[in-house]
PDB file of N, CA and C in Angstrom:
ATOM      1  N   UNK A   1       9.721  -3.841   9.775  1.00  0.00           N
ATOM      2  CA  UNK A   1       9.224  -2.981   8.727  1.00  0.00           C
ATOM      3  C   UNK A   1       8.702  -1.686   9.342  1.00  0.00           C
ATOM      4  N   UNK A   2       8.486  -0.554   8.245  1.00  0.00           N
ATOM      5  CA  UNK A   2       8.393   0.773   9.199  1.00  0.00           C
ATOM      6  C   UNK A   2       6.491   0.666   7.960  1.00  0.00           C
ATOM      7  N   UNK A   3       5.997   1.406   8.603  1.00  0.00           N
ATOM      8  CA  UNK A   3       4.365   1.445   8.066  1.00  0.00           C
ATOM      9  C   UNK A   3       4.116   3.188   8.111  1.00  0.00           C
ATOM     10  N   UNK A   4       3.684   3.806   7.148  1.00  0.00           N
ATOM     11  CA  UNK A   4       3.725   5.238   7.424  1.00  0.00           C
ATOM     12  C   UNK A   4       1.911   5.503   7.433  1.00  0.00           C
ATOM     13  N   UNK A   5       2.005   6.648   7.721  1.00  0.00           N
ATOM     14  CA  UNK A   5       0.645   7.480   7.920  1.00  0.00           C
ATOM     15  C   UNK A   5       1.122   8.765   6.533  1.00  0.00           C
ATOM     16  N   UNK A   6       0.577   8.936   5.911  1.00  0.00           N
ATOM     17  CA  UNK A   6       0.145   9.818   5.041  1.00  0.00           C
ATOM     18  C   UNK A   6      -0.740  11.327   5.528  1.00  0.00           C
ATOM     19  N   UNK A   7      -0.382  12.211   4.919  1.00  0.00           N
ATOM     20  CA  UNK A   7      -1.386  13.388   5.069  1.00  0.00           C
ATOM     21  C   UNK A   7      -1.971  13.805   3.983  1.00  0.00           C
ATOM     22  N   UNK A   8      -3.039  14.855   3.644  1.00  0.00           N
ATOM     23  CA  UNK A   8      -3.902  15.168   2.794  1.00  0.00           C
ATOM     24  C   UNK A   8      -3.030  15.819   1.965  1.00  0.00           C
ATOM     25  N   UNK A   9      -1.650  16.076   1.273  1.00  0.00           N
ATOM     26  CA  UNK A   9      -0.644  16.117   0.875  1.00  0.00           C
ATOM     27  C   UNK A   9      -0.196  15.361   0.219  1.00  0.00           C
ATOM     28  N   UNK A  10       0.041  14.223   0.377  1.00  0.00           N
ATOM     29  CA  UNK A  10       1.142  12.705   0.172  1.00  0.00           C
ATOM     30  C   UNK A  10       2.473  12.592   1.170  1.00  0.00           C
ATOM     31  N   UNK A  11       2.388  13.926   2.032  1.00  0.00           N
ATOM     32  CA  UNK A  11       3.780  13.977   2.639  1.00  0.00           C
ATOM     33  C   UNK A  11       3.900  12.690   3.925  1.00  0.00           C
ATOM     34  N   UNK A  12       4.782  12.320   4.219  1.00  0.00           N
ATOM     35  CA  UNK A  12       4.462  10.852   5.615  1.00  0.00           C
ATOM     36  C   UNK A  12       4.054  12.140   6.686  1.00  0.00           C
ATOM     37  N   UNK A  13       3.079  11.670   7.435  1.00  0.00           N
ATOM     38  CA  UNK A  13       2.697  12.723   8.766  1.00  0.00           C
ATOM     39  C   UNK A  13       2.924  11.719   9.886  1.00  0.00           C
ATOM     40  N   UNK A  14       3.271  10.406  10.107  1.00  0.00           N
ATOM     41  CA  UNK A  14       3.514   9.827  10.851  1.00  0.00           C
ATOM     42  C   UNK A  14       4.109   8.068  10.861  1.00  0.00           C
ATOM     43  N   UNK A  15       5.290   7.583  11.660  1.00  0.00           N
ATOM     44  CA  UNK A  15       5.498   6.290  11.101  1.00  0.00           C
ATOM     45  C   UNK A  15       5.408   5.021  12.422  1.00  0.00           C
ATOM     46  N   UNK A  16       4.916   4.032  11.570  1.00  0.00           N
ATOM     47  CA  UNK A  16       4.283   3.019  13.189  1.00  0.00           C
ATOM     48  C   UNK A  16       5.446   1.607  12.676  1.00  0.00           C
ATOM     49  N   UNK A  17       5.354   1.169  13.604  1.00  0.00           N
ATOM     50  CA  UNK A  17       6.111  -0.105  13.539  1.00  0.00           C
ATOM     51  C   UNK A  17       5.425  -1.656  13.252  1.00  0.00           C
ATOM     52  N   UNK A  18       3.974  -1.443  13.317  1.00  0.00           N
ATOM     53  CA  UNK A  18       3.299  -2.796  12.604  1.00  0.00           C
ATOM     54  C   UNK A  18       2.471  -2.271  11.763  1.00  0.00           C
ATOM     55  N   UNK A  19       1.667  -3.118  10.850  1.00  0.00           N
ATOM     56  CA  UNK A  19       0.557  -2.992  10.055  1.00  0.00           C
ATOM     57  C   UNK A  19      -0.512  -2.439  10.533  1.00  0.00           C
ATOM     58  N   UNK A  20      -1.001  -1.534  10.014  1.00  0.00           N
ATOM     59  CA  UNK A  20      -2.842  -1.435  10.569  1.00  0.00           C
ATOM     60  C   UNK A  20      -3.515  -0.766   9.287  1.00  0.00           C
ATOM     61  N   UNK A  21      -5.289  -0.378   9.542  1.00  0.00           N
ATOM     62  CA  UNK A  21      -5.920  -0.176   8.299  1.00  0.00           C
ATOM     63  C   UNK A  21      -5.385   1.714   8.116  1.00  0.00           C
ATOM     64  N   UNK A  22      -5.030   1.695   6.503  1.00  0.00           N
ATOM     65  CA  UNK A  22      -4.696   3.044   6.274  1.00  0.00           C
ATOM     66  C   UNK A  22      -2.916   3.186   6.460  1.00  0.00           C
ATOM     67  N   UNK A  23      -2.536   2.086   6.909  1.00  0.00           N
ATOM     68  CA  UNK A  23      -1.000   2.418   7.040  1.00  0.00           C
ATOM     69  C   UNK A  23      -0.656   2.196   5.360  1.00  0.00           C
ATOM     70  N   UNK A  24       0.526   2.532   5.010  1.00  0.00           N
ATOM     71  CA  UNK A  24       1.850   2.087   3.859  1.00  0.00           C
ATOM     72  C   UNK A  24       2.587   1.269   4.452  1.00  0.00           C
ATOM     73  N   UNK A  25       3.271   0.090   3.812  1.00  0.00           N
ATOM     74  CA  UNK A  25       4.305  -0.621   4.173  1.00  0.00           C
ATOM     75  C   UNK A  25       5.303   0.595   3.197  1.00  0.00           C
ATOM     76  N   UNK A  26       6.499   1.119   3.705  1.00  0.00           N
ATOM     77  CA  UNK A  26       7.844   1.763   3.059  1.00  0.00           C
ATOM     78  C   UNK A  26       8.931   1.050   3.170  1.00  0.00           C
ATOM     79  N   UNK A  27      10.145   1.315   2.226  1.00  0.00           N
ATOM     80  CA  UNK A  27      11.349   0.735   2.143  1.00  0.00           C
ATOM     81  C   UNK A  27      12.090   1.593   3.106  1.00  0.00           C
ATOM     82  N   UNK A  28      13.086   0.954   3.548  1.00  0.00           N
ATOM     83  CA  UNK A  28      13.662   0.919   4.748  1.00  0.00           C
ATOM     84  C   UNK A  28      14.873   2.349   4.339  1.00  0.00           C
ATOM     85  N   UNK A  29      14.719   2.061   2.791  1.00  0.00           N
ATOM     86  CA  UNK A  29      15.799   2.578   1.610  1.00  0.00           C
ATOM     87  C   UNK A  29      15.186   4.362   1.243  1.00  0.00           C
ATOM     88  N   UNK A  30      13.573   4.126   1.236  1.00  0.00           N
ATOM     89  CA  UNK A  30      13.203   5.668   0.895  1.00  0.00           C
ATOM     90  C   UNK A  30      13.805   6.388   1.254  1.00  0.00           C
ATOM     91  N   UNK A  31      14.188   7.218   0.349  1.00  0.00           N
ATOM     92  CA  UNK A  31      14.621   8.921   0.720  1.00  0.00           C
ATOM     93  C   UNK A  31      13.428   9.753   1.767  1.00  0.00           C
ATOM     94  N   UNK A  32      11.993   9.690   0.917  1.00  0.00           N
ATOM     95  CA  UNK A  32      11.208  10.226   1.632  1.00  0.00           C
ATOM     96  C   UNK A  32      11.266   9.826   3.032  1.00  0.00           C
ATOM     97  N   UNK A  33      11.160   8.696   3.719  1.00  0.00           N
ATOM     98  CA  UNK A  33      11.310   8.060   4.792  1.00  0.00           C
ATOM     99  C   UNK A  33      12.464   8.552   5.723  1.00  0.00           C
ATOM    100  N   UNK A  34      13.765   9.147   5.147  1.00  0.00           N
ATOM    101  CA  UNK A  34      14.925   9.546   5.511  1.00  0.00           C
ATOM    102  C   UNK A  34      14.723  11.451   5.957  1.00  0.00           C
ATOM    103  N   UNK A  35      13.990  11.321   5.329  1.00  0.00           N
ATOM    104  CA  UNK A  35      13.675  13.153   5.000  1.00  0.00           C
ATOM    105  C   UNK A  35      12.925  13.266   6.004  1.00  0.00           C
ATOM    106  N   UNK A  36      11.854  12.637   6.270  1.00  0.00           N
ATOM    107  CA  UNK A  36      10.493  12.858   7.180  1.00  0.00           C
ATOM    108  C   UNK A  36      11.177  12.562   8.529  1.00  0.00           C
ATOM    109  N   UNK A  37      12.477  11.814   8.831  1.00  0.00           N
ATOM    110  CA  UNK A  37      13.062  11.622  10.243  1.00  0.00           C
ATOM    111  C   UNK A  37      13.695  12.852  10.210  1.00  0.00           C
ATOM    112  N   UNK A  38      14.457  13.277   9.667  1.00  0.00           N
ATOM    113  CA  UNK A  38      15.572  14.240   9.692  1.00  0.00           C
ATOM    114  C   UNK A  38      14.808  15.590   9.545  1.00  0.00           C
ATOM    115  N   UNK A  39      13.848  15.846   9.191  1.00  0.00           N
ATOM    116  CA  UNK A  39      13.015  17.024   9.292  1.00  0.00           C
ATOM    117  C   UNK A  39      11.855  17.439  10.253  1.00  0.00           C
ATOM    118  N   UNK A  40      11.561  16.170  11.020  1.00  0.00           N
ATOM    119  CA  UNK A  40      10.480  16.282  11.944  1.00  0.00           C
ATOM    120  C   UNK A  40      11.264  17.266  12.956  1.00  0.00           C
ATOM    121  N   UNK A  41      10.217  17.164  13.794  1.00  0.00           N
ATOM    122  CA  UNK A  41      10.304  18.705  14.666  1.00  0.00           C
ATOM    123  C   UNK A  41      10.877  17.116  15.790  1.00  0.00           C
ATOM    124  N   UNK A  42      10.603  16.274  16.022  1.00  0.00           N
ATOM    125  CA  UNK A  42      10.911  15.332  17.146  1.00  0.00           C
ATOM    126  C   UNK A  42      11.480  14.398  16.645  1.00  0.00           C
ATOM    127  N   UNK A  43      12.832  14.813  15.766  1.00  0.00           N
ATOM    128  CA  UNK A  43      13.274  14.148  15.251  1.00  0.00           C
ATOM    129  C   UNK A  43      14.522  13.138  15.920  1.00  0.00           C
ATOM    130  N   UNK A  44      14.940  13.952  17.013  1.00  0.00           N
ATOM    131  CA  UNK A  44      15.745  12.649  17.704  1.00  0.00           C
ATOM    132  C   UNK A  44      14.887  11.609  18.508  1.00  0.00           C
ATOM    133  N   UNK A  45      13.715  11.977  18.418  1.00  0.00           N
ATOM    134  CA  UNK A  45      13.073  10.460  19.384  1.00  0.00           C
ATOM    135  C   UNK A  45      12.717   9.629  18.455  1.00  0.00           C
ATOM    136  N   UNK A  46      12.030  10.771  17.427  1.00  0.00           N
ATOM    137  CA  UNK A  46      12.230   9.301  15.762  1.00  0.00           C
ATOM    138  C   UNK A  46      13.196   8.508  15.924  1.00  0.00           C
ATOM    139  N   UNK A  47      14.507   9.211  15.841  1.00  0.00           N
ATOM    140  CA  UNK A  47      15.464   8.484  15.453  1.00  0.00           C
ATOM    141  C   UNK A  47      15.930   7.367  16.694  1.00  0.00           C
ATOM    142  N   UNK A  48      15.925   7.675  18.043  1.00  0.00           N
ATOM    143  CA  UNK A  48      16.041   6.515  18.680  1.00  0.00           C
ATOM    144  C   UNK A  48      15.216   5.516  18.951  1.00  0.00           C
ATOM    145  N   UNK A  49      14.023   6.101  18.803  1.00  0.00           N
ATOM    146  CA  UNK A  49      12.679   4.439  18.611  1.00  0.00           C
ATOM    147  C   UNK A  49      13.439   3.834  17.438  1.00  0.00           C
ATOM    148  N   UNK A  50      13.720   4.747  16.044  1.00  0.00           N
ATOM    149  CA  UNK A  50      13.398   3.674  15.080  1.00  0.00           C
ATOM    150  C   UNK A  50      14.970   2.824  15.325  1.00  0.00           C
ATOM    151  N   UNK A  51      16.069   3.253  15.852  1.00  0.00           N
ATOM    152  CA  UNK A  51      17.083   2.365  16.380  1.00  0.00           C
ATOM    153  C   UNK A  51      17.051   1.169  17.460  1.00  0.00           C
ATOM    154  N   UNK A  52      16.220   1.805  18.295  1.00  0.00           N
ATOM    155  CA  UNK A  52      15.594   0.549  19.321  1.00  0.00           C
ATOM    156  C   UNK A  52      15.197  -0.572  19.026  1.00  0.00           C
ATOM    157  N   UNK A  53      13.966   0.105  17.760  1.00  0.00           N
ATOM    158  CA  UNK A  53      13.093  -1.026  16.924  1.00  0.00           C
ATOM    159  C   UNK A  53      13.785  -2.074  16.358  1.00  0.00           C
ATOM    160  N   UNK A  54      15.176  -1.440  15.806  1.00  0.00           N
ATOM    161  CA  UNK A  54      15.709  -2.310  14.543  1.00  0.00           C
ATOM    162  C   UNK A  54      17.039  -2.939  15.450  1.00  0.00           C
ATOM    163  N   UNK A  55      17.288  -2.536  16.557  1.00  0.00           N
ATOM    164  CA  UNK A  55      18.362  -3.254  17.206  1.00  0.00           C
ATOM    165  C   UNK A  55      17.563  -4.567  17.662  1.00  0.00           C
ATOM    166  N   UNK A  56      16.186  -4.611  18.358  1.00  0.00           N
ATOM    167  CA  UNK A  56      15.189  -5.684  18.795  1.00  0.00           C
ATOM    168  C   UNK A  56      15.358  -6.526  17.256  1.00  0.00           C
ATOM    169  N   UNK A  57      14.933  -6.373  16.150  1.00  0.00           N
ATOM    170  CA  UNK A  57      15.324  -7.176  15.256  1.00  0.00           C
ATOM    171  C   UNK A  57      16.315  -7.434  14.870  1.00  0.00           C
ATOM    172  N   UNK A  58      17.269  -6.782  14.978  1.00  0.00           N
ATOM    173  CA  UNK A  58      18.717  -7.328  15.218  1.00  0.00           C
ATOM    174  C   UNK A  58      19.012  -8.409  16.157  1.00  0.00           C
ATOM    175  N   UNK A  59      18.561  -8.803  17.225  1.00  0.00           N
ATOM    176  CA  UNK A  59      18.763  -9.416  17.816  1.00  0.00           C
ATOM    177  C   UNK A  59      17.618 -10.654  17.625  1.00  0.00           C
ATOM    178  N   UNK A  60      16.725 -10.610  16.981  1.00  0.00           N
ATOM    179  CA  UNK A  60      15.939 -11.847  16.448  1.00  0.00           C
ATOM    180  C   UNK A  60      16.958 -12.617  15.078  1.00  0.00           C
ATOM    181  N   UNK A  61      17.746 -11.580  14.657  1.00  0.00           N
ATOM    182  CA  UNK A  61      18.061 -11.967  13.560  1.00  0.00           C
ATOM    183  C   UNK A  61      19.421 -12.588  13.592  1.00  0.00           C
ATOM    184  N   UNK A  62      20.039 -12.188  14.716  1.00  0.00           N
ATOM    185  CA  UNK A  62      21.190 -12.673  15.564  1.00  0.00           C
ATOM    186  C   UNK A  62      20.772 -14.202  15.969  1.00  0.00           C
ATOM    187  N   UNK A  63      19.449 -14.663  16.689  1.00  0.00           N
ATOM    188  CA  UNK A  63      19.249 -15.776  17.336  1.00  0.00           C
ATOM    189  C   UNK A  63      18.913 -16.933  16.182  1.00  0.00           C
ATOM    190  N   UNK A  64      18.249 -16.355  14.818  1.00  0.00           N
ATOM    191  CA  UNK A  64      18.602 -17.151  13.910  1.00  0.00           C
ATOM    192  C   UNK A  64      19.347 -17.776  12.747  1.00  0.00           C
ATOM    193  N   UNK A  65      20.552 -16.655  13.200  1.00  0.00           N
ATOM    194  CA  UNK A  65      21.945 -17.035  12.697  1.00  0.00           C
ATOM    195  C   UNK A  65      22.577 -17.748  13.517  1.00  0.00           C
ATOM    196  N   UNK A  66      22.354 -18.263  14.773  1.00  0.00           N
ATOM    197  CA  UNK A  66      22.616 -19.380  15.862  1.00  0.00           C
ATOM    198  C   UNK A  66      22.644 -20.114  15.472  1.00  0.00           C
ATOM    199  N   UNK A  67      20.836 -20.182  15.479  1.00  0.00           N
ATOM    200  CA  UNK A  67      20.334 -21.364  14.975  1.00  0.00           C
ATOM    201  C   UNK A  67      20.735 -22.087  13.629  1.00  0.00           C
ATOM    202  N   UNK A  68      20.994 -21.524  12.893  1.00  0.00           N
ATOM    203  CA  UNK A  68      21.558 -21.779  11.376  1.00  0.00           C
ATOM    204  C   UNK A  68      22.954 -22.552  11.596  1.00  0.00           C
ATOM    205  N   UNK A  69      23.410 -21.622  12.413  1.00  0.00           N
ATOM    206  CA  UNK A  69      25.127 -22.552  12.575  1.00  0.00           C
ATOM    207  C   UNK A  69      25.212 -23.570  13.275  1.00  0.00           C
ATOM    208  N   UNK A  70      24.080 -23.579  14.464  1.00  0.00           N
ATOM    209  CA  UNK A  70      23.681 -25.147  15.377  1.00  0.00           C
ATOM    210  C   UNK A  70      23.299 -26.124  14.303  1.00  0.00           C
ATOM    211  N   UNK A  71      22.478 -26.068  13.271  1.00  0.00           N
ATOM    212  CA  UNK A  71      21.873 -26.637  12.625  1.00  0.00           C
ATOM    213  C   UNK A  71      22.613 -27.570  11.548  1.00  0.00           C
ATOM    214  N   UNK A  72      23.339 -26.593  10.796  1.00  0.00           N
ATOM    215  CA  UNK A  72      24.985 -26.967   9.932  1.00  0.00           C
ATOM    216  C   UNK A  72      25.819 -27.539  10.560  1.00  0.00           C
ATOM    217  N   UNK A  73      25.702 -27.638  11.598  1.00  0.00           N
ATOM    218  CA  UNK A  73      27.223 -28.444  12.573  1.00  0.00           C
ATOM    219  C   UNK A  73      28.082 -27.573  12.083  1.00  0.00           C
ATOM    220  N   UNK A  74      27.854 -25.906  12.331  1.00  0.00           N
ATOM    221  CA  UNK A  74      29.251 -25.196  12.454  1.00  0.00           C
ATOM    222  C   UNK A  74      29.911 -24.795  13.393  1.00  0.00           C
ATOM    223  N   UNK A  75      28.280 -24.695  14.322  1.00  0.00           N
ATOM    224  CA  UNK A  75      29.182 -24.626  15.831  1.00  0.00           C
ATOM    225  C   UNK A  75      28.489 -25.228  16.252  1.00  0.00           C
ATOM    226  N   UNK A  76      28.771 -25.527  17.976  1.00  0.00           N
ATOM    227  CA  UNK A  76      28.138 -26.179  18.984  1.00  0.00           C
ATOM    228  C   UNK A  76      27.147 -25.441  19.726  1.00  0.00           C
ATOM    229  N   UNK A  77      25.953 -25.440  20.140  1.00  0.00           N
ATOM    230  CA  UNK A  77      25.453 -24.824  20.999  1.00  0.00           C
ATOM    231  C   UNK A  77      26.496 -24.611  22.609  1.00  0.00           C
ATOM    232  N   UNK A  78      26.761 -25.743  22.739  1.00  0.00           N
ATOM    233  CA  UNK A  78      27.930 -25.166  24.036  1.00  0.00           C
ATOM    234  C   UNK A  78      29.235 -24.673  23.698  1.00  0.00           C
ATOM    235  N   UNK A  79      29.273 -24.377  22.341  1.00  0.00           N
ATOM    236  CA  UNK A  79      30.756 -23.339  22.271  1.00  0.00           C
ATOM    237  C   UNK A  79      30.190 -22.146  22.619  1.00  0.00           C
ATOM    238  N   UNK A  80      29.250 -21.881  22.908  1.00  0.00           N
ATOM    239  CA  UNK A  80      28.709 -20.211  23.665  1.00  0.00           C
ATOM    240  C   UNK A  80      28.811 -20.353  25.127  1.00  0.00           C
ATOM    241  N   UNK A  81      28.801 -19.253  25.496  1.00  0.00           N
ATOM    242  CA  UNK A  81      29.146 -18.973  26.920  1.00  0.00           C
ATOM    243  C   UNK A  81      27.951 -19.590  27.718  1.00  0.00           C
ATOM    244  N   UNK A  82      28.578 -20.184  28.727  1.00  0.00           N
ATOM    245  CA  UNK A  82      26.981 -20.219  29.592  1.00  0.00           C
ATOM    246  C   UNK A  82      26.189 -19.607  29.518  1.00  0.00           C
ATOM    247  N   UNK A  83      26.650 -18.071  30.109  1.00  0.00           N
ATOM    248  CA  UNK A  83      25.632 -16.844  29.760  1.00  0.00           C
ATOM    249  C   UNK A  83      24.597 -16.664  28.780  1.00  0.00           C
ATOM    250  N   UNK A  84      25.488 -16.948  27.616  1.00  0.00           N
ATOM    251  CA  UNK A  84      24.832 -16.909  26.385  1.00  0.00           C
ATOM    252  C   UNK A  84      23.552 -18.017  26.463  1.00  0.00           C
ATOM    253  N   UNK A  85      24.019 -18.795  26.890  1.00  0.00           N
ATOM    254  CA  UNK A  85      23.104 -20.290  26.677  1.00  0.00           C
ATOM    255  C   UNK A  85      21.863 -20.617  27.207  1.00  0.00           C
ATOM    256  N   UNK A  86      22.060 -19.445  28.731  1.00  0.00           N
ATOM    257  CA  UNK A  86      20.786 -19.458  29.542  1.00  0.00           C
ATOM    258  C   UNK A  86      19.864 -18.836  28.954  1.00  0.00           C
ATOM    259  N   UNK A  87      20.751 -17.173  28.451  1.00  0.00           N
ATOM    260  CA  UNK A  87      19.800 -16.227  27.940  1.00  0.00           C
ATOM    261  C   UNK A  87      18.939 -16.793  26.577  1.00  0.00           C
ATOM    262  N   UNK A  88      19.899 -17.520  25.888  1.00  0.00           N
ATOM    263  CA  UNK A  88      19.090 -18.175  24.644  1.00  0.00           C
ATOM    264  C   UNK A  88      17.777 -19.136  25.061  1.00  0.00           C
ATOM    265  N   UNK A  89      18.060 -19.684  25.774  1.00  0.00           N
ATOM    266  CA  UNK A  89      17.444 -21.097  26.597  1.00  0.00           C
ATOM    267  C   UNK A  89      15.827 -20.112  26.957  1.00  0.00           C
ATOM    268  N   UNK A  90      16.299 -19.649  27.655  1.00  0.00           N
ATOM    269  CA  UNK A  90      15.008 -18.772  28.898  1.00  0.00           C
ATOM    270  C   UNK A  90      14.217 -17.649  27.776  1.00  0.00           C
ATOM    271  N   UNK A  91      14.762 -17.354  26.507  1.00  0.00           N
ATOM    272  CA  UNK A  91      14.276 -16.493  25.811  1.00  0.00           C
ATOM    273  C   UNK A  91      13.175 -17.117  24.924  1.00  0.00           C
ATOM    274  N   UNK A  92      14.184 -18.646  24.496  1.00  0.00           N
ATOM    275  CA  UNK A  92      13.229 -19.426  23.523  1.00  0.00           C
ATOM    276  C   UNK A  92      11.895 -19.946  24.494  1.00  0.00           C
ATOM    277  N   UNK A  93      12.108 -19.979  25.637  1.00  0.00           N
ATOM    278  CA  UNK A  93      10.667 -20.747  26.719  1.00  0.00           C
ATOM    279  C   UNK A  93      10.181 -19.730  26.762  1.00  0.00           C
ATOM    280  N   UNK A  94      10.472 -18.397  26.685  1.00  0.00           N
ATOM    281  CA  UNK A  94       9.439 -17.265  27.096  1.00  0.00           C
ATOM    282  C   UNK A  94       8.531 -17.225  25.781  1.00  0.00           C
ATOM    283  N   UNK A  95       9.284 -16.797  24.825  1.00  0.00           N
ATOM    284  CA  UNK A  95       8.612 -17.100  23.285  1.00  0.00           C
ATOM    285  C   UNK A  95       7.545 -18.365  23.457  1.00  0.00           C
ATOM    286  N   UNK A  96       7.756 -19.249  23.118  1.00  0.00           N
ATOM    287  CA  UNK A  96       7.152 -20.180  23.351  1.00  0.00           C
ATOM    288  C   UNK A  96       5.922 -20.674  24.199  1.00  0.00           C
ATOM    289  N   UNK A  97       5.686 -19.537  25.592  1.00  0.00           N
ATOM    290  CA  UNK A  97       4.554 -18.967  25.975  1.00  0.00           C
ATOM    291  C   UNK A  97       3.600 -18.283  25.511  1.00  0.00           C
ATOM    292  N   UNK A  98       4.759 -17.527  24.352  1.00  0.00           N
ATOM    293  CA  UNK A  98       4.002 -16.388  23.858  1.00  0.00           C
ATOM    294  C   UNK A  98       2.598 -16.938  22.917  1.00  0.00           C
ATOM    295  N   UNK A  99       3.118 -18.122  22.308  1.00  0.00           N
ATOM    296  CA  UNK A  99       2.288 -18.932  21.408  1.00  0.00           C
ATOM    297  C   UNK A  99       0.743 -18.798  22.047  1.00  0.00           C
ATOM    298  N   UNK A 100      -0.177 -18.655  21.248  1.00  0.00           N
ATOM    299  CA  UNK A 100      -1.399 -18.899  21.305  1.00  0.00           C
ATOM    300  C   UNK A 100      -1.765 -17.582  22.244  1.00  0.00           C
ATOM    301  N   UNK A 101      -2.764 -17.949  22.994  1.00  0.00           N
ATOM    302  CA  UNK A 101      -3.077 -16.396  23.706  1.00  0.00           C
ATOM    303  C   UNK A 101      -2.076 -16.035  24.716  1.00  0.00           C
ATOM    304  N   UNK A 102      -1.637 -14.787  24.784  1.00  0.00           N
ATOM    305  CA  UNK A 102      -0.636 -14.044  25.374  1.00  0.00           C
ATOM    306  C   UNK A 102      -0.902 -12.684  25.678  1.00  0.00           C
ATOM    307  N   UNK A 103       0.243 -11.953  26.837  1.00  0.00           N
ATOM    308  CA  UNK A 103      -0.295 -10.884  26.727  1.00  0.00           C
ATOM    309  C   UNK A 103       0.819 -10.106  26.324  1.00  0.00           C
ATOM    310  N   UNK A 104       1.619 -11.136  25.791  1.00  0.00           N
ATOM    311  CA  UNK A 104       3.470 -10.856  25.050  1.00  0.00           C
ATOM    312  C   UNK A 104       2.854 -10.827  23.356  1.00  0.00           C
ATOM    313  N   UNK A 105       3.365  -9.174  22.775  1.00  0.00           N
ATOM    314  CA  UNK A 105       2.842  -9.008  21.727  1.00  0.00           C
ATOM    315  C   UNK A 105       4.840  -8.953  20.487  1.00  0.00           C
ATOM    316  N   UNK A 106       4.257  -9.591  19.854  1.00  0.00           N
ATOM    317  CA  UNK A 106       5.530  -9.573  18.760  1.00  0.00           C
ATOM    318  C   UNK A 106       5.578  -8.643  17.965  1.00  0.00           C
ATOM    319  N   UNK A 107       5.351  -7.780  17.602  1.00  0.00           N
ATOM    320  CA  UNK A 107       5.182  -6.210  16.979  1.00  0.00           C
ATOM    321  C   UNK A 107       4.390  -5.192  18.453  1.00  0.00           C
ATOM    322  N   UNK A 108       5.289  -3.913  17.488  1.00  0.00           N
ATOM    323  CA  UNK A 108       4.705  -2.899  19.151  1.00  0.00           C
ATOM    324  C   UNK A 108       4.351  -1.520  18.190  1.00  0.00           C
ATOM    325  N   UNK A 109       3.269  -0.812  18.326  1.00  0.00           N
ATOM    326  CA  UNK A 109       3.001   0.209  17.871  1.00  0.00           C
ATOM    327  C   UNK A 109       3.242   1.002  17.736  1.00  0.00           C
ATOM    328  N   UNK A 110       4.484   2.153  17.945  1.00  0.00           N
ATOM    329  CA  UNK A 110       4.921   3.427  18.348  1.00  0.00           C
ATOM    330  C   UNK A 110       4.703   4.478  17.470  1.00  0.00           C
ATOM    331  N   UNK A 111       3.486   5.803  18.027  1.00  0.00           N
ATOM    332  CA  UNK A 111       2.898   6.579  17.397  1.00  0.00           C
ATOM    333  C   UNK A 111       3.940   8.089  17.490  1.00  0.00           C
ATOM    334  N   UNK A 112       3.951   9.041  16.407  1.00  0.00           N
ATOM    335  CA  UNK A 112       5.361   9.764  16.792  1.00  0.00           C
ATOM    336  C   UNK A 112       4.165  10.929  16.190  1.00  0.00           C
TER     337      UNK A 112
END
């Protein structure tokens, strides 16, 4: 989700990548949201954080469409490549550290 900062205006003056006090949750869909990237003065680093951001959830969203097809007996976990299998393997144990106190944070702040 993208969270905006507001100015004494209504115009977005800035957009973060988790919740905090004073943020907006926005649709991914706003025009305004589209306008405020494409018009900022630093608008290509907007635009590659907020691609970074959403490729990282792309790829959460990738690991539980795995899981979905492991689950259905549509595929096999070993019809993936080894490769694949370690990286899945070693990703889910790192996660799984992350649980309880950590210094691995699951949302990341990025101030623009």
């Amino acid at each position: 989700m993208i969270y905006i900062e507001r100015n004494s205006t209504g115009d977005i003056d800035n957009i973060h990548f988790a919740p905090a006090p004073n943020l907006e949750e926005i649709s991914l869909h706003d025009p305004k949201l589209k306008e405020f990237i494409e018009t900022a003065p630093n608008s290509e680093e907007i635009i590659q954080a907020v691609l970074n951001r959403l490729d990282l959830d792309m790829v959460r969203i990738i690991e539980d469409v795995i899981d979905i097809l492991i689950d259905k007996n549509i595929m096999l976990f070993t019809d993936l490549p080894d490769a694949v299998q370690n990286k899945i393997l070693f990703k889910k144990n790192i996660r799984n550290l992350s649980s309880g106190n950590s210094i691995i944070e699951e949302e990341e702040l990025i101030n623009f």
